[in-house]
Protein backbone atom coordinates (compact mmCIF):
# COMPACT_ATOMS: atom_id res chain seq x y z
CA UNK A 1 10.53 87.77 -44.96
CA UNK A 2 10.14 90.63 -47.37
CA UNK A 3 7.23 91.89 -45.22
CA UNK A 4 8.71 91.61 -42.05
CA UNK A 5 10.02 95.10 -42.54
CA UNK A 6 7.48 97.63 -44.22
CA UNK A 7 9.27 101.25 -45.70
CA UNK A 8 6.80 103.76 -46.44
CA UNK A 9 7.87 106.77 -47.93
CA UNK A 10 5.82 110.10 -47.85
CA UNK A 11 7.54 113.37 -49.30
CA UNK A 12 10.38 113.98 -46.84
CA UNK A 13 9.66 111.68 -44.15
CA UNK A 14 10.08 107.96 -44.41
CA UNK A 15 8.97 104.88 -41.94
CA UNK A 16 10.26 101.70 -41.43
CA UNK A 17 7.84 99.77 -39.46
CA UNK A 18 9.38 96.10 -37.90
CA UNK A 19 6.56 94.09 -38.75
CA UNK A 20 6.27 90.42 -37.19
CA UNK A 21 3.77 91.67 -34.27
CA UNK A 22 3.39 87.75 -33.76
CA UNK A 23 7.32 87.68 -32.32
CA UNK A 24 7.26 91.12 -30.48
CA UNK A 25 9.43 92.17 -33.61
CA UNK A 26 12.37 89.74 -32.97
CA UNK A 27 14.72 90.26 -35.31
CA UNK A 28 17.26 87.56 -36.98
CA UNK A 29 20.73 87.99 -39.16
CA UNK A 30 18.71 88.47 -42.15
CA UNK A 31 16.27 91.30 -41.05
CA UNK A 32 19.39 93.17 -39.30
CA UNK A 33 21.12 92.71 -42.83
CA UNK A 34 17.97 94.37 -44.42
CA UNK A 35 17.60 97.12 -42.01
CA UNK A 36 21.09 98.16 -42.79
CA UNK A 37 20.32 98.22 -46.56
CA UNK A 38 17.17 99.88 -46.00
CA UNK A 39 19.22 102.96 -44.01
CA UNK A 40 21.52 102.94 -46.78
CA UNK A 41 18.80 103.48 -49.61
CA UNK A 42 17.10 106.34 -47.67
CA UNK A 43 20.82 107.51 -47.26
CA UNK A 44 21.15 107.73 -50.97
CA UNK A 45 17.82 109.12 -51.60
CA UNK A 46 18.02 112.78 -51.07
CA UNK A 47 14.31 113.89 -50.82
CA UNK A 48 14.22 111.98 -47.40
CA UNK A 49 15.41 114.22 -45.15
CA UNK A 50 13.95 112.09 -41.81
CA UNK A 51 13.53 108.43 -41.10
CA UNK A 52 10.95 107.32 -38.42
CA UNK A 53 11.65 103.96 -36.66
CA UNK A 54 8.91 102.07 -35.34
CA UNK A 55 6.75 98.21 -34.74
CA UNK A 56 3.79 97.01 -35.44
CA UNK A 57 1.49 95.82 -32.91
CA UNK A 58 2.54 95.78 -29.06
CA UNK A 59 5.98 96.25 -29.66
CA UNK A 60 8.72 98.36 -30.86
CA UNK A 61 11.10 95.24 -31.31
CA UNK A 62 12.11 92.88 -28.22
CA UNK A 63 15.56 92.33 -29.45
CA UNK A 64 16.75 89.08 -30.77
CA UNK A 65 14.57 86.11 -31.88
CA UNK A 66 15.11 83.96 -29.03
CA UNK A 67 14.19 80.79 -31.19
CA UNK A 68 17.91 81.47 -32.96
CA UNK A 69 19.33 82.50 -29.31
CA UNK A 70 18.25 78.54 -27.87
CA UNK A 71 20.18 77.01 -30.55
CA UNK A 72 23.33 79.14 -29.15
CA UNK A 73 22.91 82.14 -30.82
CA UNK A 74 22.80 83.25 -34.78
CA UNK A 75 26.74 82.17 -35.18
CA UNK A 76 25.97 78.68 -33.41
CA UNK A 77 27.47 75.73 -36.02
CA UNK A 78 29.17 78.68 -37.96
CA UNK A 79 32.72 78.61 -39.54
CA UNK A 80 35.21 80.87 -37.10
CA UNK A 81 35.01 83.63 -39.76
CA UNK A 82 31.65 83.31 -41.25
CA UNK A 83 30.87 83.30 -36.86
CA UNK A 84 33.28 86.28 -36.67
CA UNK A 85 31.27 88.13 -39.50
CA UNK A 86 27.63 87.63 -37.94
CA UNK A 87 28.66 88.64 -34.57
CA UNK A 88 30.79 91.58 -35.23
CA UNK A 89 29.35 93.06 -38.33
CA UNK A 90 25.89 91.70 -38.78
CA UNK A 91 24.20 93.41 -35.73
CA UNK A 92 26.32 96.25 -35.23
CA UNK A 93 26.60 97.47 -38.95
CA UNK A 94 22.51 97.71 -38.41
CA UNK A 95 23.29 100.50 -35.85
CA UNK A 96 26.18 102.22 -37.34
CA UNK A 97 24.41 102.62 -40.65
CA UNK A 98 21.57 104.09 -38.07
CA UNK A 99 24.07 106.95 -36.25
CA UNK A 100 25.63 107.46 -39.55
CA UNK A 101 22.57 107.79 -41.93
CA UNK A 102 22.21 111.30 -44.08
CA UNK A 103 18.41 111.69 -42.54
CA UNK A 104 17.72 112.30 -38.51
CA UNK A 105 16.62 108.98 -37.42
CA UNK A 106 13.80 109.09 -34.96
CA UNK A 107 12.62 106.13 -32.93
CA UNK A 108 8.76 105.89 -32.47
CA UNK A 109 8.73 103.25 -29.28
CA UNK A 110 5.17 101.93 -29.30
CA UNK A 111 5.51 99.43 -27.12
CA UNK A 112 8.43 96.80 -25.52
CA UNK A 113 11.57 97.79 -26.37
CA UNK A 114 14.58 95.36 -25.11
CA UNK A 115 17.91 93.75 -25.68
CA UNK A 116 18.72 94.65 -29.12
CA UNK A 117 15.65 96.54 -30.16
CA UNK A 118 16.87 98.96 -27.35
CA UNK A 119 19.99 99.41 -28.91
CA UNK A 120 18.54 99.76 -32.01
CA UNK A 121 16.16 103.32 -30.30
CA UNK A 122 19.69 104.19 -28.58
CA UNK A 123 21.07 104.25 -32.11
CA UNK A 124 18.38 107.20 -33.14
CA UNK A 125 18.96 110.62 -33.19
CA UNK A 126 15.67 110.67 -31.20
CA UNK A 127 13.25 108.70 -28.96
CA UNK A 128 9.62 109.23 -28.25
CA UNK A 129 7.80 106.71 -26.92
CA UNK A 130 4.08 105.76 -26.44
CA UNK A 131 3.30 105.58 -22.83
CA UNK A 132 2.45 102.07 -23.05
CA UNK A 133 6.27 101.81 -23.65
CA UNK A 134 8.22 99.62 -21.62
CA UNK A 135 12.28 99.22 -21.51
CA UNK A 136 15.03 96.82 -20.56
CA UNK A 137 18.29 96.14 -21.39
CA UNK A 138 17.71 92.17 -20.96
CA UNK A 139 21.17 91.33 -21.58
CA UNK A 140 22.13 89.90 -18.46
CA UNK A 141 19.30 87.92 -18.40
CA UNK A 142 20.22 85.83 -21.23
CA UNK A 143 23.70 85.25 -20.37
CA UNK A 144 24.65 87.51 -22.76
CA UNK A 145 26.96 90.73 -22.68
CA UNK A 146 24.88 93.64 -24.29
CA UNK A 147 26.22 94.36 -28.32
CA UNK A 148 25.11 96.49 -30.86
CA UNK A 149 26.85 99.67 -29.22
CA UNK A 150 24.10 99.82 -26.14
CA UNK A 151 26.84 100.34 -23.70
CA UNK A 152 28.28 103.73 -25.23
CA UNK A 153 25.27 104.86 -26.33
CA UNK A 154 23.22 104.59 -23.28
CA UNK A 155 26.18 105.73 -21.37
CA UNK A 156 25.95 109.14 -23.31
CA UNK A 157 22.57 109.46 -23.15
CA UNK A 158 22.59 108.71 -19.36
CA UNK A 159 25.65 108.71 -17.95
CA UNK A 160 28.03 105.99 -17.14
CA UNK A 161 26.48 105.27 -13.64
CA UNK A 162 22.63 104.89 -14.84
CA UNK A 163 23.80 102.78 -18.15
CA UNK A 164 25.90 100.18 -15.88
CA UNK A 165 22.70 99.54 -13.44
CA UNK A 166 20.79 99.20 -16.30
CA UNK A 167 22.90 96.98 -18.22
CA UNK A 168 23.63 94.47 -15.07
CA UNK A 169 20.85 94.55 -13.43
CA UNK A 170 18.25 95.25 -16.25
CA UNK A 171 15.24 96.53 -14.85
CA UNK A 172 11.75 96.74 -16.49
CA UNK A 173 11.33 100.03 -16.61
CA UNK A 174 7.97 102.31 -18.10
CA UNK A 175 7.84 105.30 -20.42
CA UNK A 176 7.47 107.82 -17.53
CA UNK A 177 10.91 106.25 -16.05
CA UNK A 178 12.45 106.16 -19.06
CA UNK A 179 11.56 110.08 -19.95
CA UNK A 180 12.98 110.88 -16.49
CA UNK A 181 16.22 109.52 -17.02
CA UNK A 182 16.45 111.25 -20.21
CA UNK A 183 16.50 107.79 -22.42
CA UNK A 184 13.67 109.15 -24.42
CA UNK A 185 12.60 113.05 -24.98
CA UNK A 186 9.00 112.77 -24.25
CA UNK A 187 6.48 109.91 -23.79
CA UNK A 188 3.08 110.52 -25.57
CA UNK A 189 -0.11 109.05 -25.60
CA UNK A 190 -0.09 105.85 -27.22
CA UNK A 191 -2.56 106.52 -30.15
CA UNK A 192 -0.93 110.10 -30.64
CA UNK A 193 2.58 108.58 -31.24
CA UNK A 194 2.92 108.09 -34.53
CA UNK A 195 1.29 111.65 -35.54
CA UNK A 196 3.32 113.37 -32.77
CA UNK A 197 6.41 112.20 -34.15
CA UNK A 198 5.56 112.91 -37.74
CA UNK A 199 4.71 116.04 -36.70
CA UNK A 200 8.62 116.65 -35.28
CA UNK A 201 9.90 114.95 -38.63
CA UNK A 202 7.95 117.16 -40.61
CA UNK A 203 9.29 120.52 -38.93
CA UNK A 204 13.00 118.96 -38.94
CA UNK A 205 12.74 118.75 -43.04
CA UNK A 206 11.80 121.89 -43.19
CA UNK A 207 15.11 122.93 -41.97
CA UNK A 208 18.43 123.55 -44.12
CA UNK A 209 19.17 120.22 -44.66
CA UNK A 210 22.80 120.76 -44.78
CA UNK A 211 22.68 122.68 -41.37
CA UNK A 212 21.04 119.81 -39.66
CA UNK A 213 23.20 117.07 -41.15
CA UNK A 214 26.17 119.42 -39.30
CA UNK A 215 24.53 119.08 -36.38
């Protein structure tokens, strides 16, 4: 488990790489519990100044570990408030500690990005994705109604209209379609994604930190 999420930290600019390339980068309770403490020690450390999000292997994460999702879902068996807890705060406390983290979080897609792990890149400050990138909401497809703040956030980065076809009718869609509808702010060639977008987290922390954080 401790592997399954790799920080790397180099001057200003640190990576957190989801790292179980055997399960497209599922995640579970626990590893949405460590992400959020992971964005809350770069938080407190004030030489970071950006935070790249990214998977290994073929994907940038493909939402939910559908192994806990057949046995009805992480709160399935739960207490009614330990249930409450997982649902409401577990998940979503992963992508508020991402919109409200001190350093510019910036989503490195590399490869399938769905269900949650799309709300996770909505979460970001920015997207750039490989063009081997693909996209779906996937919510609908597992009977299930689309948390971690995907709705609002892909609404504003969308609009309302793009976001709801999306959401119920959740298309596959590729990089190329996904830099048109301004989900992400460029697609790049797939081995040039990682130094392309350490390359734009470089130049951001050499800004005024303070002026950015305003921003």
């Amino acid at each position: 488990m401790n592997n399954d999420i790799l920080v790397d930290l180099d001057g200003r600019v640190a990576t957190v790489s989801l790292n179980r390339p055997e399960k497209l980068n599922a995640v579970t309770p626990e590893h949405f519990r460590r992400l959020t403490a992971i964005m809350g020690e770069l938080s407190a450390d004030t030489q970071v100044r950006v935070a790249i999000i990214t998977g290994v292997g073929r994907a940038f994460c493909a939402g939910g570990d559908v192994s806990i999702l057949s046995r009805g879902g992480p709160a399935a068996g739960k207490p009614f408030d330990e249930a409450v807890d997982i649902i409401r705060n577990g998940s979503q406390n992963t992508v508020e500690a991402i919109r409200n983290a001190r350093p510019i979080v910036i989503a490195a897609v590399n490869g399938v990005c769905a269900g949650g792990g799309l709300s996770l890149a909505c979460a970001a400050d920015l997207r750039y994705a490989s063009d081997r990138a693909t996209f779906t909401t996937a919510f609908a497809r597992v009977a299930q109604p689309g948390d971690m703040g995907l709705g609002w956030n892909l609404s504003a980065l969308i609009g309302t209209a793009r976001a709801r076809e999306l959401m119920f009718l959740s298309p596959v869609i590729d990089a190329a379609s996904a830099a048109q509808l301004g989900l992400v702010n460029a697609t790049v060639a797939h081995n040039d994604l990682l130094d392309h977008v350490n390359v734009v987290a470089e130049q951001i922390a050499t800004f005024a930190p303070l002026a950015i954080a305003a921003m």
